[in-house]
C-alpha atoms as a PDB file:
ATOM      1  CA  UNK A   1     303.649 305.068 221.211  1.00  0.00           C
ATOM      2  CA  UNK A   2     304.550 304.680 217.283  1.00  0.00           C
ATOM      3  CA  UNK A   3     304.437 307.644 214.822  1.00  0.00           C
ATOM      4  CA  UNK A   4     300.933 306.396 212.563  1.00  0.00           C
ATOM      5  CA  UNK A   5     298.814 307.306 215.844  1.00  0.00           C
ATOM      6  CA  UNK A   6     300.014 310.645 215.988  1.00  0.00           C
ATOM      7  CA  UNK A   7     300.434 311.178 212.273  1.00  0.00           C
ATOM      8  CA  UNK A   8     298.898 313.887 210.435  1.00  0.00           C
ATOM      9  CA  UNK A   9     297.305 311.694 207.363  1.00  0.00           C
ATOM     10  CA  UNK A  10     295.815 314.795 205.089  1.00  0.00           C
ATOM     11  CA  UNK A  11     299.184 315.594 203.830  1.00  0.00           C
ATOM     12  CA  UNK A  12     298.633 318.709 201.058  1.00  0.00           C
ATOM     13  CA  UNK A  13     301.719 318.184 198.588  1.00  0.00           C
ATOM     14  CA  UNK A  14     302.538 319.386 195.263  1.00  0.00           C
ATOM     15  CA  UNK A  15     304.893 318.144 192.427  1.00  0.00           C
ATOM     16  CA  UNK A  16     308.055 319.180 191.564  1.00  0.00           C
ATOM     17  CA  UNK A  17     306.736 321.483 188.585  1.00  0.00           C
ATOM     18  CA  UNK A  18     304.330 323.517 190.479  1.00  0.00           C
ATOM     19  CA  UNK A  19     305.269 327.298 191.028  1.00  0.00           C
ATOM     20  CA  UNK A  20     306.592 328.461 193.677  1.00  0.00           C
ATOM     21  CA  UNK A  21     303.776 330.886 194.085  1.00  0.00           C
ATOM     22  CA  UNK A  22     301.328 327.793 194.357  1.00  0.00           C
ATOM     23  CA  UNK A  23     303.606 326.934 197.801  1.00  0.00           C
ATOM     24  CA  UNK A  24     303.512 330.485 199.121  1.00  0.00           C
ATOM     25  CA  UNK A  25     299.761 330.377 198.722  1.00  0.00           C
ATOM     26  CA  UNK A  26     298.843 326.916 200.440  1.00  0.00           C
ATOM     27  CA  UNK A  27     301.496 327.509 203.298  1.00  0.00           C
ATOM     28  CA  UNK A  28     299.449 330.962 204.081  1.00  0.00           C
ATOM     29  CA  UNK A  29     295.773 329.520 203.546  1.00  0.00           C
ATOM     30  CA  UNK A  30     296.664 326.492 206.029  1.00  0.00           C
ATOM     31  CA  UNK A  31     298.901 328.240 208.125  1.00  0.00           C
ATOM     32  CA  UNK A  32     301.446 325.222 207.878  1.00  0.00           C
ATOM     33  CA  UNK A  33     305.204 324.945 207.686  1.00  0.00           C
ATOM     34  CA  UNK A  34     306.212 322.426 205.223  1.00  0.00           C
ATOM     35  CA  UNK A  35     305.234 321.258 201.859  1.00  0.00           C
ATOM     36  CA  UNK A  36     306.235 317.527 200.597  1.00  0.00           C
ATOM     37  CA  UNK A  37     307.119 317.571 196.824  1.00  0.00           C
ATOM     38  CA  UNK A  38     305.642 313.817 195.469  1.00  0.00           C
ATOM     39  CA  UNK A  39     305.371 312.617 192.043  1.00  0.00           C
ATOM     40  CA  UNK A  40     303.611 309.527 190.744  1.00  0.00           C
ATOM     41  CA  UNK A  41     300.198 307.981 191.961  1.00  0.00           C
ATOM     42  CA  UNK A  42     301.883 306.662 195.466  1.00  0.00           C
ATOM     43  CA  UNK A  43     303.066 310.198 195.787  1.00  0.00           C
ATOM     44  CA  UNK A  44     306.883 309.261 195.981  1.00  0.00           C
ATOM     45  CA  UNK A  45     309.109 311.740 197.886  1.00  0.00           C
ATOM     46  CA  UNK A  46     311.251 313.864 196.189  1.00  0.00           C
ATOM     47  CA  UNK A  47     311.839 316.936 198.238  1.00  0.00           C
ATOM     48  CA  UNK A  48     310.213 319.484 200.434  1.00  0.00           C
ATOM     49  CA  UNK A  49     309.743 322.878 200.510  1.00  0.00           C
ATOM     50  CA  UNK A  50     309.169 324.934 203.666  1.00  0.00           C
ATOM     51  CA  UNK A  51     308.249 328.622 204.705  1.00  0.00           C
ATOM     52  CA  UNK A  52     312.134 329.155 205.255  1.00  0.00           C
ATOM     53  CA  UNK A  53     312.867 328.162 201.827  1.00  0.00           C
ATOM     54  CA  UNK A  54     309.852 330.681 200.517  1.00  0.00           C
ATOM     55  CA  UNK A  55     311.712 333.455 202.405  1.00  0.00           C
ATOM     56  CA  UNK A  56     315.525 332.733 201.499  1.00  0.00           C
ATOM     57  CA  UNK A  57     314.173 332.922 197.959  1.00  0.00           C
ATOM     58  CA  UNK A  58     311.551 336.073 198.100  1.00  0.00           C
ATOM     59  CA  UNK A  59     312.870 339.814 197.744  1.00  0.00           C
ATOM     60  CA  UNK A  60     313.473 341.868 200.918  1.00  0.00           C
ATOM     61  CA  UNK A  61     310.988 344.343 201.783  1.00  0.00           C
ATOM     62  CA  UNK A  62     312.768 346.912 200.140  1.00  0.00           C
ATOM     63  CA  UNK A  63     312.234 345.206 196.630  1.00  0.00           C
ATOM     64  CA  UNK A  64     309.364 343.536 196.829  1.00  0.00           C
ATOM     65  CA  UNK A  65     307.697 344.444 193.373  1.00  0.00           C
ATOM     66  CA  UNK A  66     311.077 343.575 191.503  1.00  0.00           C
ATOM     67  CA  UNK A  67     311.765 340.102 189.991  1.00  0.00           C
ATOM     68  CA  UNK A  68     307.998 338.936 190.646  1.00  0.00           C
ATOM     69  CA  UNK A  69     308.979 336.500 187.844  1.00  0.00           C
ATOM     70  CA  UNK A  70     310.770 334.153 189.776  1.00  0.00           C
ATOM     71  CA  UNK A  71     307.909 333.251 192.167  1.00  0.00           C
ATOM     72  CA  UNK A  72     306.834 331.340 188.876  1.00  0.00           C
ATOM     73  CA  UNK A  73     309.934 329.051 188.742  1.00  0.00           C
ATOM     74  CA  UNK A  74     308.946 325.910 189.767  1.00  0.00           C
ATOM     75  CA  UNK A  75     309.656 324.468 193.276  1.00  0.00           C
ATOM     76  CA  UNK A  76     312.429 322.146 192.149  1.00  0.00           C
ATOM     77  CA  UNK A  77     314.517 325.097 191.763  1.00  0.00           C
ATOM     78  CA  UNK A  78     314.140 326.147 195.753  1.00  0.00           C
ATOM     79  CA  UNK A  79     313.219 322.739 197.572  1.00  0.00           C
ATOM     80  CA  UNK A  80     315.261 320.736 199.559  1.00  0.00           C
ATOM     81  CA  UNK A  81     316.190 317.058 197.886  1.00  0.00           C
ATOM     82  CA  UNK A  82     317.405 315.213 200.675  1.00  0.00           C
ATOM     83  CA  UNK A  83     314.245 314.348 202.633  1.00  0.00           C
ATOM     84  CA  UNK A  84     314.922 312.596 206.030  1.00  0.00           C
ATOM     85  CA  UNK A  85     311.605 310.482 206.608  1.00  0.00           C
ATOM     86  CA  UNK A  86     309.862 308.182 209.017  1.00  0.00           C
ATOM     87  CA  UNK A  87     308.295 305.199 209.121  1.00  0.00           C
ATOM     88  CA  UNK A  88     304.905 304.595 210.374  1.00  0.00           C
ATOM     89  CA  UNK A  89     305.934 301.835 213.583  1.00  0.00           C
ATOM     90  CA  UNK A  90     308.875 304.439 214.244  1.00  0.00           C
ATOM     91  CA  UNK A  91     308.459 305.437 218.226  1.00  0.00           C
ATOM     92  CA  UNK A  92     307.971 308.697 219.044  1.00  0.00           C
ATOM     93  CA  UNK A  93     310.981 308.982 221.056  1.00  0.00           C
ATOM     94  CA  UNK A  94     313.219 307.794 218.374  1.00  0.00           C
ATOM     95  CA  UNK A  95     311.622 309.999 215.916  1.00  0.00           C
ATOM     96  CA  UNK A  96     312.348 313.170 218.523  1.00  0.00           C
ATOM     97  CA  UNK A  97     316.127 312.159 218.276  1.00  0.00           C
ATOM     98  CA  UNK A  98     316.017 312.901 214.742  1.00  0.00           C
ATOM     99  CA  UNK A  99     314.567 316.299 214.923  1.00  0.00           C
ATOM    100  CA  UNK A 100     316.840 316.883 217.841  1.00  0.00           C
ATOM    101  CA  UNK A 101     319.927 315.644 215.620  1.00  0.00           C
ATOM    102  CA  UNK A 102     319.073 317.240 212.577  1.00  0.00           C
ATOM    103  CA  UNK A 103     317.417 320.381 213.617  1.00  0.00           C
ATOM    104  CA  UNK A 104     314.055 320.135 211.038  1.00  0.00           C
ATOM    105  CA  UNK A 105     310.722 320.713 211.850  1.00  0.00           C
ATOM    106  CA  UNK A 106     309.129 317.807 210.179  1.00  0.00           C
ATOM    107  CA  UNK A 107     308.962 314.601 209.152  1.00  0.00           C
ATOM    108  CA  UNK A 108     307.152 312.900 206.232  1.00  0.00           C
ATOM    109  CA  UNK A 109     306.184 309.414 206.558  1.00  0.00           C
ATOM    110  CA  UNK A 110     306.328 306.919 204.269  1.00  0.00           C
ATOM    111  CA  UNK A 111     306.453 302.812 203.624  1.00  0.00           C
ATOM    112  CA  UNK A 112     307.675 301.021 200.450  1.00  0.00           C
ATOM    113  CA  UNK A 113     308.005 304.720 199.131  1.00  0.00           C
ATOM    114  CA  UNK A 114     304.188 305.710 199.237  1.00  0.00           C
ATOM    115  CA  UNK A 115     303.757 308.862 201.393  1.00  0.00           C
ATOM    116  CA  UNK A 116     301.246 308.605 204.002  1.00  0.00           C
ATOM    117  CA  UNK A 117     301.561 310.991 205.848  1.00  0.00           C
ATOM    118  CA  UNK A 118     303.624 314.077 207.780  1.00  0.00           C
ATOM    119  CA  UNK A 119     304.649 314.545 211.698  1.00  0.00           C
ATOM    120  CA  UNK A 120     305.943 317.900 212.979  1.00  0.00           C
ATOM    121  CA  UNK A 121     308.135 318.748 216.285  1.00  0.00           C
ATOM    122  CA  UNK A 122     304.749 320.162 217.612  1.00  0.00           C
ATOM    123  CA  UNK A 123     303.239 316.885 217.291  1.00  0.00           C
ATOM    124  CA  UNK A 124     305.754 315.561 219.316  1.00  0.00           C
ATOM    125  CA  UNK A 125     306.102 317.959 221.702  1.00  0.00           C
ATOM    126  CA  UNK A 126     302.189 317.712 222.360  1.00  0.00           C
ATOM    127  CA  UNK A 127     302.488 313.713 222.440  1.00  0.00           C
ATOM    128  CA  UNK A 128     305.544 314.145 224.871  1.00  0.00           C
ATOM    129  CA  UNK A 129     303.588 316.616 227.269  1.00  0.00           C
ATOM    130  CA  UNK A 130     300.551 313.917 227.414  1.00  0.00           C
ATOM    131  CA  UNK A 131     302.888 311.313 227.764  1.00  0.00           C
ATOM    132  CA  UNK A 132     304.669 312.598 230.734  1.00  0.00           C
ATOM    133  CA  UNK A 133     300.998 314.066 232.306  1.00  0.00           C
ATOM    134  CA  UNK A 134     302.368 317.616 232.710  1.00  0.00           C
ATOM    135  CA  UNK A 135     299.453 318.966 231.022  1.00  0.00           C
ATOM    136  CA  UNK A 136     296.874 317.498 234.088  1.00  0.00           C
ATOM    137  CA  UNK A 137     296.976 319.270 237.459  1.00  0.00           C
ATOM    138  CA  UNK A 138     300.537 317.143 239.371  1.00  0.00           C
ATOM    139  CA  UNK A 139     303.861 317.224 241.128  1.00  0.00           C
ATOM    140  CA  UNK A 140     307.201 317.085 239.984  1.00  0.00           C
ATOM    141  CA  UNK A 141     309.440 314.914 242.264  1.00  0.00           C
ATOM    142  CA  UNK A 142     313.328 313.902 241.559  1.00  0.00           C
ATOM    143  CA  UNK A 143     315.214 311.681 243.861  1.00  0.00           C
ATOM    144  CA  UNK A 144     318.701 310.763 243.466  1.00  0.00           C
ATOM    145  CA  UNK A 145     319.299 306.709 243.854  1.00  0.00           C
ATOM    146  CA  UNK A 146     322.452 304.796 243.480  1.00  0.00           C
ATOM    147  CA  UNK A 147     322.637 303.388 239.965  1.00  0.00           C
ATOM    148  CA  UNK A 148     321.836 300.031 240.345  1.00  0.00           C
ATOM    149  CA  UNK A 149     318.688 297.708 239.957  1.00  0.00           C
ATOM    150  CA  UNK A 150     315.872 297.953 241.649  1.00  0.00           C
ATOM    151  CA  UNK A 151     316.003 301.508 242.732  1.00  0.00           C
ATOM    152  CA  UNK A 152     313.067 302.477 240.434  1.00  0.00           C
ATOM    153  CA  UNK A 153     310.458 299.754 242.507  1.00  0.00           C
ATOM    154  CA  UNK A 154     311.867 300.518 246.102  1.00  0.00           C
ATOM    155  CA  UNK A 155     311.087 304.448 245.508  1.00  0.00           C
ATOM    156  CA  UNK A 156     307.399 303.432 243.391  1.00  0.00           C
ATOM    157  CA  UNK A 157     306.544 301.323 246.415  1.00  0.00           C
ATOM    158  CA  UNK A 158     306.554 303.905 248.652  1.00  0.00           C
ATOM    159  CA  UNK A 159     303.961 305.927 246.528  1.00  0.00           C
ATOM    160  CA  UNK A 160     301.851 302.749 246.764  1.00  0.00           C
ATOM    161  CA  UNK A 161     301.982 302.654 250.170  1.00  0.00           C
ATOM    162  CA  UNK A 162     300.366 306.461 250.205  1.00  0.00           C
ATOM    163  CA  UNK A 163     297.955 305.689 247.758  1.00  0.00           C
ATOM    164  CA  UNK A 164     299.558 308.149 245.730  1.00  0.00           C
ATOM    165  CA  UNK A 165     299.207 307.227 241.672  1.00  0.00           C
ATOM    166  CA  UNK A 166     302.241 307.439 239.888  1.00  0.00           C
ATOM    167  CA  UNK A 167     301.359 309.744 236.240  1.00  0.00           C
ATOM    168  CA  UNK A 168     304.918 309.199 234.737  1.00  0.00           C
ATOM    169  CA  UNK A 169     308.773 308.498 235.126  1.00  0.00           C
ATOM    170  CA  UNK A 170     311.702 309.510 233.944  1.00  0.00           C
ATOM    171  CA  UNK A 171     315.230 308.493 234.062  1.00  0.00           C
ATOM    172  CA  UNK A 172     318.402 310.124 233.385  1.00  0.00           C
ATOM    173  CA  UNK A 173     322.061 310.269 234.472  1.00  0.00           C
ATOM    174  CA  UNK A 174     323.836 312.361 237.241  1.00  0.00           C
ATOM    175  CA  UNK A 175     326.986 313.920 236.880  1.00  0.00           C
ATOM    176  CA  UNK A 176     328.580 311.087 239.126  1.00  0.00           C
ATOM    177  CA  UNK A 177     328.020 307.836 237.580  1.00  0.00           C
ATOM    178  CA  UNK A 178     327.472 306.127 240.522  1.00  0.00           C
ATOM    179  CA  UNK A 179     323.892 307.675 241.057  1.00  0.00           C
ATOM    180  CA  UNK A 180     320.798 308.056 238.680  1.00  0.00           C
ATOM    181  CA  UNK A 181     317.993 310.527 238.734  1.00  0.00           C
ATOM    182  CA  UNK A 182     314.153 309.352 238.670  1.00  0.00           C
ATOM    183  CA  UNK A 183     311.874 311.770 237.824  1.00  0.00           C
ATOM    184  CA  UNK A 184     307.760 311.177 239.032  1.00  0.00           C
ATOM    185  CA  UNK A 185     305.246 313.452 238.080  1.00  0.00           C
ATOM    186  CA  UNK A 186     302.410 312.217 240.607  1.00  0.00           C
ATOM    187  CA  UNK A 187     298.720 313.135 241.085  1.00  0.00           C
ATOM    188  CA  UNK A 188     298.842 314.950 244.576  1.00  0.00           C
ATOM    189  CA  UNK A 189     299.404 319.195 244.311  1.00  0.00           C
ATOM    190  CA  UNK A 190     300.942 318.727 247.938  1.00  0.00           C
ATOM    191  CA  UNK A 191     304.058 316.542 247.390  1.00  0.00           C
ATOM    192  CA  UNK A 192     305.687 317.090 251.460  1.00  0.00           C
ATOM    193  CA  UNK A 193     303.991 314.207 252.722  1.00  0.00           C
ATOM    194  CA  UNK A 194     305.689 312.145 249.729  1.00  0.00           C
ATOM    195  CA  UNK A 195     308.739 314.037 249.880  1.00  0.00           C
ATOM    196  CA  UNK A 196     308.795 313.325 253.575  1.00  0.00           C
ATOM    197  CA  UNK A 197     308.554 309.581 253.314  1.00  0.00           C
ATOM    198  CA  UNK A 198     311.287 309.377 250.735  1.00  0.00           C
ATOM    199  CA  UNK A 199     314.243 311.145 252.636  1.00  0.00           C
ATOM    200  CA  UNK A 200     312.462 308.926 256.093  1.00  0.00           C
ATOM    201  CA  UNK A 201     313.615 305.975 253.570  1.00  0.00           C
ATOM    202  CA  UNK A 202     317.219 307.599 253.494  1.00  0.00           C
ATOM    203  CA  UNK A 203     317.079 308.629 249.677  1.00  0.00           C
ATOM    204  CA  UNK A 204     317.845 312.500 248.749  1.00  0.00           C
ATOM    205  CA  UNK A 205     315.128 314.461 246.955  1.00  0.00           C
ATOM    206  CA  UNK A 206     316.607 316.653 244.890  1.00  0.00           C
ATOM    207  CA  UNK A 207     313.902 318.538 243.858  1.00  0.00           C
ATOM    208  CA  UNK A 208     311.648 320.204 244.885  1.00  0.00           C
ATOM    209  CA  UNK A 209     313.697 322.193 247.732  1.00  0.00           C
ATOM    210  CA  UNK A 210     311.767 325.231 248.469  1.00  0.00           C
ATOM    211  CA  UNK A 211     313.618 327.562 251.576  1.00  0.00           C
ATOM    212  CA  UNK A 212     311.417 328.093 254.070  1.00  0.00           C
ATOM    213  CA  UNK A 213     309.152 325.462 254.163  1.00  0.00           C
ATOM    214  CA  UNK A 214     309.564 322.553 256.223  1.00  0.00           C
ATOM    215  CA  UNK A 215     309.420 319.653 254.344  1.00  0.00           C
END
């Protein structure tokens, strides 16, 4: 999945000269997080401002009448200049390293230096829940393989030969290089009859291991 289908494309922005009060008052009305700062008609990126920036730079509660000058400096003076962005055929997964790497909380996206529009981390999160089915009614099944090829269809035929469909998969490392864990989430609530068939095939099923129940 690429960024421009999850893409929020009403972006609200404001230029660099716009008060700071003007910010405070459009992240409260539509209860979002971040503000590009664009100038020109293609809306060219030049910062961003966000609700942390509004509250590193507003009084504490214990002064909040005093300097009410300074909410009418202009966001240039506050916002941050050194916009990370995206680009609309980015994937989704290589847009969550970003966030992940640089701990921010959006994303602008632009092409040829036009802004077009803005992705959050709940965007992704919400594209990365549908993606791996754990919003729809599943199990969660991990199995430890050797790391080598062809581990991935040997386990997925055995769910075809219970008629059970496969929602999503996951791979990642194990602490031992030698082995791999896959990770289904499958569309049965009962997973012992699967979980059954998979250790009968001599693999280890890591999870789930629930004491008491014969599996």
């Amino acid at each position: 999945m690429i960024i421009e289908e999850i893409m929020k494309r009403d972006v609200l922005t404001l230029t660099e000269n716009a008060p700071i009060k003007d910010a405070m008052l459009l992240l409260d009305k539509y209860r979002i997080r971040h503000i590009p700062i664009v100038e020109g008609p293609n809306k060219r990126i030049v910062g961003i401002i966000s609700d942390r920036d509004i509250r590193d730079a507003s009084p504490s509660i214990f002064h909040s009448t005093e300097h009410l000058e300074d909410f009418l400096k202009p966001v240039s003076s506050i916002m941050q200049r050194n916009v990370i962005t995206a680009h609309p055929l980015d994937f989704v997964e290589e847009v969550s390293t970003i966030f992940y790497e640089h701990n921010i909380g959006c994303l602008p996206v632009t092409e040829d230096d036009e802004l077009l529009g803005i992705i959050t981390e709940t965007d992704v999160l919400h594209t990365l829940v549908e993606l791996m089915g754990a919003h729809q009614p599943s199990s969660h099944i991990e199995v430890k393989v050797l790391n080598k090829t062809g581990m991935l269809a040997s386990i997925a035929n055995i769910f075809k030969e219970l008629h059970i469909n496969i929602t999503s998969v996951l791979v990642y490392p194990y602490k031992n290089p030698e082995y791999k864990i896959l990770v289904f989430r499958v569309q049965t609530m009962d997973p012992r009859r699967i979980i059954h068939a998979i250790e009968k095939e001599g693999y280890e099923v890591i999870w789930p291991k629930q004491p008491g129940i014969n599996l």
